[in-house]
Protein backbone atom coordinates (compact mmCIF):
# COMPACT_ATOMS: atom_id res chain seq x y z
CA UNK A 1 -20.05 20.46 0.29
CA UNK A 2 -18.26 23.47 -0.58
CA UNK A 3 -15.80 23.58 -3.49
CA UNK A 4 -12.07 22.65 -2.90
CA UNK A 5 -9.91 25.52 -1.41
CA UNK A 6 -6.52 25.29 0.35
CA UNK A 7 -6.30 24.12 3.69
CA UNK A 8 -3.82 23.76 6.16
CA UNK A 9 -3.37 20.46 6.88
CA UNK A 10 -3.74 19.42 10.71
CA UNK A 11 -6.31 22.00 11.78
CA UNK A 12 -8.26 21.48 14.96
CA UNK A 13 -12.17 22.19 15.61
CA UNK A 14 -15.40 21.21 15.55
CA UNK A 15 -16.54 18.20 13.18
CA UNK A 16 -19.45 17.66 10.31
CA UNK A 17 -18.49 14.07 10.15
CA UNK A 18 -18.39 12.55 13.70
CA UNK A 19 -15.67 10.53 14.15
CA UNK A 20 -16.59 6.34 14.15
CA UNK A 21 -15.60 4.62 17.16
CA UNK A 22 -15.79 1.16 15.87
CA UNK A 23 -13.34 -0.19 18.07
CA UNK A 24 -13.28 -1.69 21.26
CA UNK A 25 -13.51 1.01 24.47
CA UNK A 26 -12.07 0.20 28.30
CA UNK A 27 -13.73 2.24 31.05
CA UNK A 28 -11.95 5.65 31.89
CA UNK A 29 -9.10 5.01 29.20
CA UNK A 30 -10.38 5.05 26.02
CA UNK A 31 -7.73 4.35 22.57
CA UNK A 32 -4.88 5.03 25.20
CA UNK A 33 -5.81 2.44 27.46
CA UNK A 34 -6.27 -0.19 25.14
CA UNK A 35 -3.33 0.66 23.03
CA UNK A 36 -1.46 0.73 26.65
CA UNK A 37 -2.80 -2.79 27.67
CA UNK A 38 -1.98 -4.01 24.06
CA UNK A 39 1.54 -2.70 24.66
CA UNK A 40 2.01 -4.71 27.61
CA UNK A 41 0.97 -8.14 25.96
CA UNK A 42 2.87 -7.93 22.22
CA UNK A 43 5.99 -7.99 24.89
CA UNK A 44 4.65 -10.70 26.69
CA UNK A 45 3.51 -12.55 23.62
CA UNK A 46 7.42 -11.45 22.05
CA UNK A 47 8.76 -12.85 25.43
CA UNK A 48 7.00 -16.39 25.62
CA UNK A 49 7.90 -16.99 21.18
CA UNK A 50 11.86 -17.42 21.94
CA UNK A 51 12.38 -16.50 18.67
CA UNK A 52 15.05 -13.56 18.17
CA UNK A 53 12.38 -11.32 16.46
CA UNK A 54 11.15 -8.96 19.49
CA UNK A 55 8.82 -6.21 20.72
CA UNK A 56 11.41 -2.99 20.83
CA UNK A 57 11.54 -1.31 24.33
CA UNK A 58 10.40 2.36 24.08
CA UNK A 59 8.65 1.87 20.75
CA UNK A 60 11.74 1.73 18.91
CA UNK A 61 12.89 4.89 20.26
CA UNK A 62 9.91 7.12 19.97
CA UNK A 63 8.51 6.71 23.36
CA UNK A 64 4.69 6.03 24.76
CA UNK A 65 2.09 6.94 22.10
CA UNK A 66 -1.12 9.72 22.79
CA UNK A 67 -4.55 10.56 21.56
CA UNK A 68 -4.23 13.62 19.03
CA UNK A 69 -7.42 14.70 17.13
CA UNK A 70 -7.16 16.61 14.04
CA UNK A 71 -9.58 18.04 11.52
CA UNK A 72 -9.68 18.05 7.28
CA UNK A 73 -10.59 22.16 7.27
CA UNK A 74 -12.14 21.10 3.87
CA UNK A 75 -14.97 18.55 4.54
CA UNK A 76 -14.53 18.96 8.68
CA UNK A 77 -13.94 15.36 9.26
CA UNK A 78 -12.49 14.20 12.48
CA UNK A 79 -9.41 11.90 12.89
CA UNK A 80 -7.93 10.71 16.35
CA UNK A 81 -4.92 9.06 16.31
CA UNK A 82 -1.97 7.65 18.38
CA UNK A 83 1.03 9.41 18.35
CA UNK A 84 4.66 9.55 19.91
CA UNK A 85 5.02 12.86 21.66
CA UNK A 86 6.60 15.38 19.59
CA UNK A 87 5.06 14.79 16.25
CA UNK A 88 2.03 16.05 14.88
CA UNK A 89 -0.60 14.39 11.47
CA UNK A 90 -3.19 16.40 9.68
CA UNK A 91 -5.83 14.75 7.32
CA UNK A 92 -6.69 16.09 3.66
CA UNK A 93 -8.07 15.07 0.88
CA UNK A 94 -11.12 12.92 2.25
CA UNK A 95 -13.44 10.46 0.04
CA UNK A 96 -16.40 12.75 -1.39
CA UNK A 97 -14.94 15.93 -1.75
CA UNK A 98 -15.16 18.12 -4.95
CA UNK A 99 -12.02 18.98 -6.83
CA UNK A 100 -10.65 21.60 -9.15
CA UNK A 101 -11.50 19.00 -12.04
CA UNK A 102 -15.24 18.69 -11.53
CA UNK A 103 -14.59 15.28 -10.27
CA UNK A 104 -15.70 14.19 -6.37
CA UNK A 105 -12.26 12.38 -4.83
CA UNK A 106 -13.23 8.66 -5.57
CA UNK A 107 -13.66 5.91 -2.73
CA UNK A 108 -11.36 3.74 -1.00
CA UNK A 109 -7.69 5.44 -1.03
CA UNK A 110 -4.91 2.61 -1.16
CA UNK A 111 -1.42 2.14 -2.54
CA UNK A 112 0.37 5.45 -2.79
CA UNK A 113 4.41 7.25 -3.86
CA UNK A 114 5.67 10.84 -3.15
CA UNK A 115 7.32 12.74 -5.78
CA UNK A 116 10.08 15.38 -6.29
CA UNK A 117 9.15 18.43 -8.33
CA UNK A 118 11.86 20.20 -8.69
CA UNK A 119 10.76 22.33 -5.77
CA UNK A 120 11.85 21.46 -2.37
CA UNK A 121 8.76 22.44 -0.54
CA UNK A 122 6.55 20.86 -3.15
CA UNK A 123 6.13 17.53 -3.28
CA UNK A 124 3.25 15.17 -5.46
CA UNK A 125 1.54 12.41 -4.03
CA UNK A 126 0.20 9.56 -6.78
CA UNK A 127 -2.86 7.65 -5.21
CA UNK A 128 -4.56 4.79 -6.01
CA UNK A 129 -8.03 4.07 -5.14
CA UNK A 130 -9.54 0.87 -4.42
CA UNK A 131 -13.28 1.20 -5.51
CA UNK A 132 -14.99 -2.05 -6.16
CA UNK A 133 -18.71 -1.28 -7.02
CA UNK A 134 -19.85 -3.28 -9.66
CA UNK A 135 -20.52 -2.20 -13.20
CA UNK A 136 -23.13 0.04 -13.44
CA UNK A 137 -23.50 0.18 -9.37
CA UNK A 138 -20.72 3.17 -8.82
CA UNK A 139 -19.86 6.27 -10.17
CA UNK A 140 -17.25 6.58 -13.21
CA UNK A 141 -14.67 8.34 -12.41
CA UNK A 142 -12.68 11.34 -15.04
CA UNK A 143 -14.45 11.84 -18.07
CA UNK A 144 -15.93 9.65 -20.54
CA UNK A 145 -13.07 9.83 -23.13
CA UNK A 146 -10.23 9.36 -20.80
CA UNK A 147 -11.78 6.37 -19.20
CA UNK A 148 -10.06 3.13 -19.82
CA UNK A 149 -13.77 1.61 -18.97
CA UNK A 150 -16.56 3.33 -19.25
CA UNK A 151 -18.28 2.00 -15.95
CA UNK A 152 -14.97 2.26 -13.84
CA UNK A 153 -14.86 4.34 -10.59
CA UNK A 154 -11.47 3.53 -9.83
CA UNK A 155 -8.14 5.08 -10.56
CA UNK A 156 -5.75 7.65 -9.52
CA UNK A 157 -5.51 11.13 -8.18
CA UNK A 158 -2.71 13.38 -8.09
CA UNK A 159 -2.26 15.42 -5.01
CA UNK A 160 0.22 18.72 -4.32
CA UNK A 161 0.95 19.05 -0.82
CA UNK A 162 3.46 22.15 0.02
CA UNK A 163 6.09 22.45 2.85
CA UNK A 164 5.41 25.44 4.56
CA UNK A 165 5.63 26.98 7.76
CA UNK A 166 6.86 23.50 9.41
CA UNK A 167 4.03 21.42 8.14
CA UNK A 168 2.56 20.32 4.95
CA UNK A 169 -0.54 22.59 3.27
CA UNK A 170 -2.51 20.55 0.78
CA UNK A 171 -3.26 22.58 -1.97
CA UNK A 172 -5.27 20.57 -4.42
CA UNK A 173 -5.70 16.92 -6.48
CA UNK A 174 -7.52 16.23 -9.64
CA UNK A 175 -7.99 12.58 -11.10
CA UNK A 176 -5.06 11.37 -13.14
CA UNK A 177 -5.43 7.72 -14.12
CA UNK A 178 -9.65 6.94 -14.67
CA UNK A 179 -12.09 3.78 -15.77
CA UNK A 180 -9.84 1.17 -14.09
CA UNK A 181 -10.96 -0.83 -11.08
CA UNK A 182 -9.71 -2.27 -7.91
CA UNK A 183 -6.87 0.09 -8.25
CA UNK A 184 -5.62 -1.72 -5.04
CA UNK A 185 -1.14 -0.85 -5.02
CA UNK A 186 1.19 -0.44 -7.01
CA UNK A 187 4.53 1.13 -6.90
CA UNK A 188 6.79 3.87 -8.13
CA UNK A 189 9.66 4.14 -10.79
CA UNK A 190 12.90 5.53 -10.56
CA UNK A 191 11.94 7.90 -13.67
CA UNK A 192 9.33 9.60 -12.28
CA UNK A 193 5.86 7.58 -12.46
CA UNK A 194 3.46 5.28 -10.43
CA UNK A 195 2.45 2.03 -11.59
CA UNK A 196 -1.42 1.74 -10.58
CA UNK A 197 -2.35 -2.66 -10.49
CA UNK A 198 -5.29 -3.56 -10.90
CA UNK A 199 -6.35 -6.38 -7.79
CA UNK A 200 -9.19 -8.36 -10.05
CA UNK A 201 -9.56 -10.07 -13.37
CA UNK A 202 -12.86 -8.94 -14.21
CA UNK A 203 -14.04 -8.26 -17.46
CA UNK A 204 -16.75 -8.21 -20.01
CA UNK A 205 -18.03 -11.94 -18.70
CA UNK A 206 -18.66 -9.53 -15.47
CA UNK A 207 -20.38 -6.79 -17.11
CA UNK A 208 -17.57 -4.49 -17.48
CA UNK A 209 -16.68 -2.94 -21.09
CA UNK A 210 -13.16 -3.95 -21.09
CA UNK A 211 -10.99 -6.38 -19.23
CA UNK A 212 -9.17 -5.94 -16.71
CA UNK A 213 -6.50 -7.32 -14.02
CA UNK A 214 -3.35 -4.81 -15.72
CA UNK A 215 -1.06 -2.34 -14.46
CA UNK A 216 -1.22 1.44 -15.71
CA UNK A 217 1.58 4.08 -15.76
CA UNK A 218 0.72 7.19 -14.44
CA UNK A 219 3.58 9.95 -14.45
CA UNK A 220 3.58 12.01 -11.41
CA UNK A 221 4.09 15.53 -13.59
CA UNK A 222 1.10 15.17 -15.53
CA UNK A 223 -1.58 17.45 -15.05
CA UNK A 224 -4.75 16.37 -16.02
CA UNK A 225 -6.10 12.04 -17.34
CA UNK A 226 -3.42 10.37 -18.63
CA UNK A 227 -4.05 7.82 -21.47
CA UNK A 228 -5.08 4.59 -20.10
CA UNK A 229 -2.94 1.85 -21.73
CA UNK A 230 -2.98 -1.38 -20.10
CA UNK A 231 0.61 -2.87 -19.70
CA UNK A 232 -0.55 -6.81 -21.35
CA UNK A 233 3.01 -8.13 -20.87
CA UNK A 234 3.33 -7.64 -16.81
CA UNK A 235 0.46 -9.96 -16.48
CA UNK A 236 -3.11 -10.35 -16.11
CA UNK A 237 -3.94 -11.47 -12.70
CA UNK A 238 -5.15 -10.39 -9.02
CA UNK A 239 -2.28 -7.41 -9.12
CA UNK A 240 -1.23 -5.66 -5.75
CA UNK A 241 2.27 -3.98 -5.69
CA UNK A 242 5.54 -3.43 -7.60
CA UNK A 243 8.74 -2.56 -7.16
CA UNK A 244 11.55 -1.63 -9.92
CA UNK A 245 15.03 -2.15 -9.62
CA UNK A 246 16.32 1.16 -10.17
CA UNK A 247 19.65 -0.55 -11.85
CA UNK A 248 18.42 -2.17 -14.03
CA UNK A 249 15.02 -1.29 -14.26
CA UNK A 250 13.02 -5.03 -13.47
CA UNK A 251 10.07 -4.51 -12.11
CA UNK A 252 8.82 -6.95 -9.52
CA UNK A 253 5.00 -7.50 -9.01
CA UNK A 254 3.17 -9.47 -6.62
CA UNK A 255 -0.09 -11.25 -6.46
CA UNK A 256 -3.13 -11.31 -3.84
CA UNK A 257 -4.28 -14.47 -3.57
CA UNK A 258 -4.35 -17.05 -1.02
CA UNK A 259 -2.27 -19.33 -3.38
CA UNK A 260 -0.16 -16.82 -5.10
CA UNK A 261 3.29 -16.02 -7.02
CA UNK A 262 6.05 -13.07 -6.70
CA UNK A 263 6.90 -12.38 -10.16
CA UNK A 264 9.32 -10.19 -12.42
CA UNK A 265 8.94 -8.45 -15.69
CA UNK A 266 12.22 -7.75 -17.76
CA UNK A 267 11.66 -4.87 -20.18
CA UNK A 268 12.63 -5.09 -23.79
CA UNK A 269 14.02 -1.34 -22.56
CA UNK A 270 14.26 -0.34 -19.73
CA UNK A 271 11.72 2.55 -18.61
CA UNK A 272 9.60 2.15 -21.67
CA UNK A 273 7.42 -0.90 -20.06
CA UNK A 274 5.07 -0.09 -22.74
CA UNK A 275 7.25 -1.49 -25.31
CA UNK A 276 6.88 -4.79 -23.58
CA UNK A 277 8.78 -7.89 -22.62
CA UNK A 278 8.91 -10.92 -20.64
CA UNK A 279 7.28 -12.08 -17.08
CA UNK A 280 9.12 -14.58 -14.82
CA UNK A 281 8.20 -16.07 -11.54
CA UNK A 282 10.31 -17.23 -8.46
CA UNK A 283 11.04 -20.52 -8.13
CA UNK A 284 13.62 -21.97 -5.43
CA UNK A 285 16.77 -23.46 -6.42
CA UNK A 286 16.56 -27.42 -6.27
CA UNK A 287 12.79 -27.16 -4.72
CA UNK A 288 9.35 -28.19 -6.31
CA UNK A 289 6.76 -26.10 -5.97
CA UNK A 290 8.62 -24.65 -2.80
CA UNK A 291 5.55 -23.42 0.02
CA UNK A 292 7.21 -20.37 1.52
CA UNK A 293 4.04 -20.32 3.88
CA UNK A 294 4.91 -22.28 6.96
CA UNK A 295 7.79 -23.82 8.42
CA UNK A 296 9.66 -21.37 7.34
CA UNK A 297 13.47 -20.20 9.08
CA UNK A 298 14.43 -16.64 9.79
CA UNK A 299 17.10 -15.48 7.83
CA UNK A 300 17.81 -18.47 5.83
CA UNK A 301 19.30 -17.65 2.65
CA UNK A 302 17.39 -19.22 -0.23
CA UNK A 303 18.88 -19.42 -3.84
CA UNK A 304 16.32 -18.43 -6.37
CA UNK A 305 15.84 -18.77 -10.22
CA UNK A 306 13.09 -17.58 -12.63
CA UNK A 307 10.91 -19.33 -14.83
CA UNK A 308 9.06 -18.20 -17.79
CA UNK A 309 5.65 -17.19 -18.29
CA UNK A 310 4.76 -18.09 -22.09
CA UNK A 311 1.12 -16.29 -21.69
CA UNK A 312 1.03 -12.93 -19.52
CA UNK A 313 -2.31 -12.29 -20.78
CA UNK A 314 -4.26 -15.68 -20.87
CA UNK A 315 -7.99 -15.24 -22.12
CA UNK A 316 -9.26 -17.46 -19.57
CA UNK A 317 -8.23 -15.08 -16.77
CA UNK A 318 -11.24 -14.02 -15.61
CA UNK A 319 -12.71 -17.19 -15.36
CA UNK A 320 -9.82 -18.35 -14.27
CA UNK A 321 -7.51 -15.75 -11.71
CA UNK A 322 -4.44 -18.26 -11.02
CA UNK A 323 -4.32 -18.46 -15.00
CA UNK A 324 -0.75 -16.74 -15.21
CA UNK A 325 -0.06 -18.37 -11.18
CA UNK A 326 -0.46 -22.16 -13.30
CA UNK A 327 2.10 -21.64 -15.55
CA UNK A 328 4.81 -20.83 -13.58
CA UNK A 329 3.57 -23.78 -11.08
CA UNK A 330 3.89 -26.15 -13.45
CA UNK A 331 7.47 -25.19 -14.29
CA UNK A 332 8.55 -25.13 -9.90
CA UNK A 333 7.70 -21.91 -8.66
CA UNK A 334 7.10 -21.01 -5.37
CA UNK A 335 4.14 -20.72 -3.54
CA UNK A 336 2.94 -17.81 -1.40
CA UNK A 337 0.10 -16.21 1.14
CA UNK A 338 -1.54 -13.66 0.26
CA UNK A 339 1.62 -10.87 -0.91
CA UNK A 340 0.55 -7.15 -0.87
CA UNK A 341 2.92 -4.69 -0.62
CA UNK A 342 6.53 -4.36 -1.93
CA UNK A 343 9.06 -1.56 -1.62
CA UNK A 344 12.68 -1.07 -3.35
CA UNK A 345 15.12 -0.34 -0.78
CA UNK A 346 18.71 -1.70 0.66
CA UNK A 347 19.70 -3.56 -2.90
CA UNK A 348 16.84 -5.53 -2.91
CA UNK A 349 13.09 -5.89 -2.81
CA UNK A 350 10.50 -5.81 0.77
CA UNK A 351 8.09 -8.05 0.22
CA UNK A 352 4.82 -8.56 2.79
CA UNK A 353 2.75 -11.97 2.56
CA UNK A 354 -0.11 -11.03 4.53
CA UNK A 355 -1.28 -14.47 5.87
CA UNK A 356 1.50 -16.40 5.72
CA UNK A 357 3.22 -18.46 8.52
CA UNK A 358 2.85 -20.66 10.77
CA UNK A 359 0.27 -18.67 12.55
CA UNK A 360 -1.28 -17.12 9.38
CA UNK A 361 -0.64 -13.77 10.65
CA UNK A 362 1.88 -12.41 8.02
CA UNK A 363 5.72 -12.62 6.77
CA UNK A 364 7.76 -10.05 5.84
CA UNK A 365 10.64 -11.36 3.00
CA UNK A 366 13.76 -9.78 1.48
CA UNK A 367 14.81 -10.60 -2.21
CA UNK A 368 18.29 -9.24 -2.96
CA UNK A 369 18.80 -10.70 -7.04
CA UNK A 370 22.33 -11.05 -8.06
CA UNK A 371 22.85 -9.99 -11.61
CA UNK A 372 19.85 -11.44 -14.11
CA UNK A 373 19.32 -14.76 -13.46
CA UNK A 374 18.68 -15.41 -9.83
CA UNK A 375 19.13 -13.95 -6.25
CA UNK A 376 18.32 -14.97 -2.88
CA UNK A 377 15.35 -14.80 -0.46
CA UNK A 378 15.53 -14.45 2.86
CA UNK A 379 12.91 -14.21 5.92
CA UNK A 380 13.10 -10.89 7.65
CA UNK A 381 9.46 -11.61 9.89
CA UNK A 382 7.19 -13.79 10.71
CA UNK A 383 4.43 -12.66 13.25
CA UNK A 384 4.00 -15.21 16.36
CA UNK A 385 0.44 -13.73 17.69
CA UNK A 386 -2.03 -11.01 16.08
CA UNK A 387 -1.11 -8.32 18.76
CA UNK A 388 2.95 -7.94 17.14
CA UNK A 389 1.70 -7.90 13.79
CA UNK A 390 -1.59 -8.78 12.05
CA UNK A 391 -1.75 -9.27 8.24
CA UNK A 392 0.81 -6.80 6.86
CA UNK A 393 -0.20 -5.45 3.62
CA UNK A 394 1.28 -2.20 2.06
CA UNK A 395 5.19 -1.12 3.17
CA UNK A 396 7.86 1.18 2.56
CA UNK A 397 11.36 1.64 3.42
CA UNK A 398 12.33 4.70 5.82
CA UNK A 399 14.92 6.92 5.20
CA UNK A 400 16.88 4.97 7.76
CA UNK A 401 16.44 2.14 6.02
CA UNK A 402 14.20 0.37 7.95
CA UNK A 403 10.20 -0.34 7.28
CA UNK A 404 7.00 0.79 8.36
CA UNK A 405 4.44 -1.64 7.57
CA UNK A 406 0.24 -1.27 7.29
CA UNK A 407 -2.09 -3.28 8.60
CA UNK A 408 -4.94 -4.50 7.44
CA UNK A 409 -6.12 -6.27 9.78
CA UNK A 410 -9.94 -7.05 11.40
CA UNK A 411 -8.42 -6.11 15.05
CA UNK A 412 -9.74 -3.12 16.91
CA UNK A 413 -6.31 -0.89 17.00
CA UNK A 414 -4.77 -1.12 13.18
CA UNK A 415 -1.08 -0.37 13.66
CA UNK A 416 1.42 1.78 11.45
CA UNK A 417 4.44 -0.47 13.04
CA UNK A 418 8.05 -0.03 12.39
CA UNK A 419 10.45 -3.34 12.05
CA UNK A 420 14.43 -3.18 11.70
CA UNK A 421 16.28 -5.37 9.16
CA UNK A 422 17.56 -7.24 12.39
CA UNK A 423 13.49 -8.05 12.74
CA UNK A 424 12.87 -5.96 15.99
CA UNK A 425 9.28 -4.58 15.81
CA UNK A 426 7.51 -1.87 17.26
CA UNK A 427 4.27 0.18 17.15
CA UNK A 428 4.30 4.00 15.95
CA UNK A 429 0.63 4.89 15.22
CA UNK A 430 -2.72 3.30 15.87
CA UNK A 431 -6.31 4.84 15.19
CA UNK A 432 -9.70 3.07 16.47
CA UNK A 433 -11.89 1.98 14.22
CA UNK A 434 -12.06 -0.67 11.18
CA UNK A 435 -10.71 0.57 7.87
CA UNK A 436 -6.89 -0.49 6.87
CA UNK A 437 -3.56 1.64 6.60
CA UNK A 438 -2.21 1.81 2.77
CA UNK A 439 -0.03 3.53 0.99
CA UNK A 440 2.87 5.01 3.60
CA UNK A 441 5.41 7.26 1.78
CA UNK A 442 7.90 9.12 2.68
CA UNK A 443 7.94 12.57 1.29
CA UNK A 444 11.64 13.10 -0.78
CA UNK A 445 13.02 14.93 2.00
CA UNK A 446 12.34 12.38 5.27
CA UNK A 447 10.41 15.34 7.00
CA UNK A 448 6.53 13.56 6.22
CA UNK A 449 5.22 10.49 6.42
CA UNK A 450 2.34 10.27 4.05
CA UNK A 451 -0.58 7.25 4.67
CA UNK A 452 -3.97 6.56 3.79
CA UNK A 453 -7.11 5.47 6.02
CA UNK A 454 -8.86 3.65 3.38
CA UNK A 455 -12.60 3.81 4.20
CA UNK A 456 -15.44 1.92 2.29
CA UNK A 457 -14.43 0.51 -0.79
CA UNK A 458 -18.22 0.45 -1.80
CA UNK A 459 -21.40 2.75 -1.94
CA UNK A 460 -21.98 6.40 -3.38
CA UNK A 461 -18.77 8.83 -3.29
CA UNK A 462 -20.92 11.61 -2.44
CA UNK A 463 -21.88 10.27 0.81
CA UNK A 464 -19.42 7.22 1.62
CA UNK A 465 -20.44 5.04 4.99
CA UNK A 466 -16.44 6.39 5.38
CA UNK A 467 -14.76 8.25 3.60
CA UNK A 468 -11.31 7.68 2.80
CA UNK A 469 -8.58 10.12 3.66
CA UNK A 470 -5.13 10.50 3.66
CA UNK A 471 -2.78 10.97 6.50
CA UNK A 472 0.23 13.71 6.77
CA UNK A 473 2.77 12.85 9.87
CA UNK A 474 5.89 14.66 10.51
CA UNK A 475 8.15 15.20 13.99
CA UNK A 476 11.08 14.09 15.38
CA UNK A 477 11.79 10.74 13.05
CA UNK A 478 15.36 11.11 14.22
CA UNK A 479 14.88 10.22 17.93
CA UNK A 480 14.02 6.43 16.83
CA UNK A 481 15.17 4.25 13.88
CA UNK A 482 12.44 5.26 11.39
């Protein structure tokens, strides 16, 4: 491949990399059709549930969705997607590619924040990638001495992306955080920085030169490796996002496992995580061991405390991944499926449980804490049938203030899909093909919507099976509620 030049993002042509078509097909319509036909059962399924969450006429306000193909005019790879009319996506930054560093863009983009510069057209995206060769199997990513572990390939890269002429231009990205692994989500701070988890608990038992299963801090204005320092105190487990309380600077983390916790970390001060200080997990007021999996009722207002965790950093962890999760079960936390992705936003925390409910298809919970010691929970979501929503993972809160939400999902359409506070849902973007949406950010501004394809997670980054990529969209947001 060539080297890395500057590239408007969203230009059309010809392709190197022919586009996969994975999903399923219907004769003489194509993604369109099948999106169309999927359209008309989500409001049948939303009809026949009773429930008051709904399918939104007119896709909350955007309108019917249509096939747009774009092209990277770096690496000439070829992305179709489903769009309202009006807006307009261009993909950058692709799996494979050489930048400015010397370094190829790693595998498997994920978990991703926008960033301020102090420029209004220029804007930094922190990305995590989710690379899960085994030791020795991958490629290291950065260079030797900035490597938190020597065999790593995952990490972060830094990407500028500039406003200009009425659409984004990427411009370049060099590695930032490197020698981690399973860099899966994470989340951003109000000062300026992305906090990259670690989804595993591997360590040297595995082959690896250090342990892992922490959360780095990355800030967005550096411009080359940052020091690696794992952040002990937050925890040692399966890690997937965070979310910090810009008042008072708590930072809430949650946990990918099939029996997992949602969790908080108090500073000692607030900012300076590395200074360390104490990890809590939710428990429900006057409940054991509460399951917040099934049988669960919208809207409910649940009163929560927190309970201690005496070890964030047991040494049994990687033989043991529900290590930390054990302590604060034996003490009356809660139990959860499977939560990914949380977002600050509205005085309180998002928080997605991928397979929970009754039908194992995904919740989507609200946390609103009241001063220090406890809070309450609420269920926004719960999906009645795969084709509303099918294993939410990453989210973020829209300027408007309500969510878009990623699937990850085995299904043949993965959906970008808006849902209200009220819990109205709707789709806005769908491409064919297998690989999850992660990461969706809005840019400071409103104007771009910024989301990863993740591709393999495995295999050589010179020549991925798919490459990841990530995803600029921008149009009319204000004709609908996102």
């Amino acid at each position: 491949m060539s080297t890395q030049t500057s590239g408007a993002i969203g230009t059309e042509g010809s392709s190197r990399r022919s586009f996969l078509r994975r999903g399923a097909t219907v004769a003489g319509g194509g993604l369109f059709a099948v999106a169309a036909m999927e359209g008309m059962t989500i409001r049948a399924a939303s009809a026949q549930d009773g429930r008051r969450d709904r399918v939104l006429e007119n896709n909350g306000g955007y309108g019917e969705l249509r096939e747009l193909t774009r092209v990277d005019p770096e690496s000439g790879f070829e992305q179709t997607l489903m769009l309202p009319e009006g807006f307009d996506f261009g993909v950058f930054s692709v799996a494979g590619t050489p930048m400015p560093d010397g370094h190829l863009t790693p595998l498997a983009h994920d978990g991703m924040a926008c960033f301020a510069t102090g420029d209004p057209n220029v804007w930094r995206l922190v990305r995590n990638h989710e690379e899960r060769n085994g030791p020795g199997d991958g490629t290291p990513t950065g260079r030797v001495e900035n490597r938190y572990d020597v065999l790593g390939g995952g990490g972060t890269t830094t990407v500028w992306v500039r406003w200009e002429q009425e659409a984004p231009r990427f411009e370049k990205a060099w590695q930032s955080l490197s020698g981690t692994i399973v860099n899966c989500a994470g989340g951003p701070t109000p000062w300026g920085s992305w906090l990259s988890c670690e989804e595993t608990t591997a360590g040297t038992g595995a082959g690896w030169a250090q342990e892992h299963g922490y959360v780095f801090e990355v800030p967005s204005d550096a411009p080359q490796e940052v020091a690696p320092v794992p952040l002990k105190d937050m925890g040692r487990f399966v890690h997937e996002a965070v979310a910090v309380d810009p008042a008072t600077g708590i930072v809430y983390e949650t946990e990918d496992q099939h029996t997992a916790g949602f969790y908080r970390f108090l500073p000692n001060t607030p900012g300076e995580l590395a200074e360390g200080g104490r990890l809590q997990m939710l428990k429900v007021k006057d409940e054991w061991n509460f399951d917040t999996r099934v049988g669960q009722r919208l809207r409910r207002a649940l009163p929560v405390e927190w309970v201690d965790i005496d070890d964030p950093d047991p040494s049994d962890a990687e033989e043991n991944p529900l290590a930390v999760f054990n302590q604060g079960w034996d003490r009356g936390a809660a139990v959860w499926g499977r939560l990914e992705g949380c977002w600050w936003g509205n005085g309180g925390v998002y928080i997605a449980s991928t397979s929970g409910g009754d039908e194992g298809e995904g919740q989507i919970w609200e946390y609103v804490p009241a001063g220090r010691s406890g809070g309450h929970l609420k269920l926004v979501f719960e999906s009645p049938d795969p084709e509303v929503l099918s294993f939410p993972d990453n989210i973020v809160v829209s300027p408007a203030g309500n969510l878009v939400l990623c699937e990850d999902t085995s299904r043949d359409l993965p959906a970008l899909r808006g849902l209200t506070r009220k819990g109205e849902i709707f789709p806005f973007a769908y491409h064919e093909g297998w690989t999850e949406w992660c990461g969706a950010t809005f840019s400071p501004d409103g104007k771009v919507l910024f989301v990863n394809l993740q591709g393999s997670t495995r295999g050589d980054v010179a020549d991925p099976d798919e490459p990841g990529r990530t995803i600029a969209i921008w149009g009319p947001w204000e004709k609908g509620l996102l």
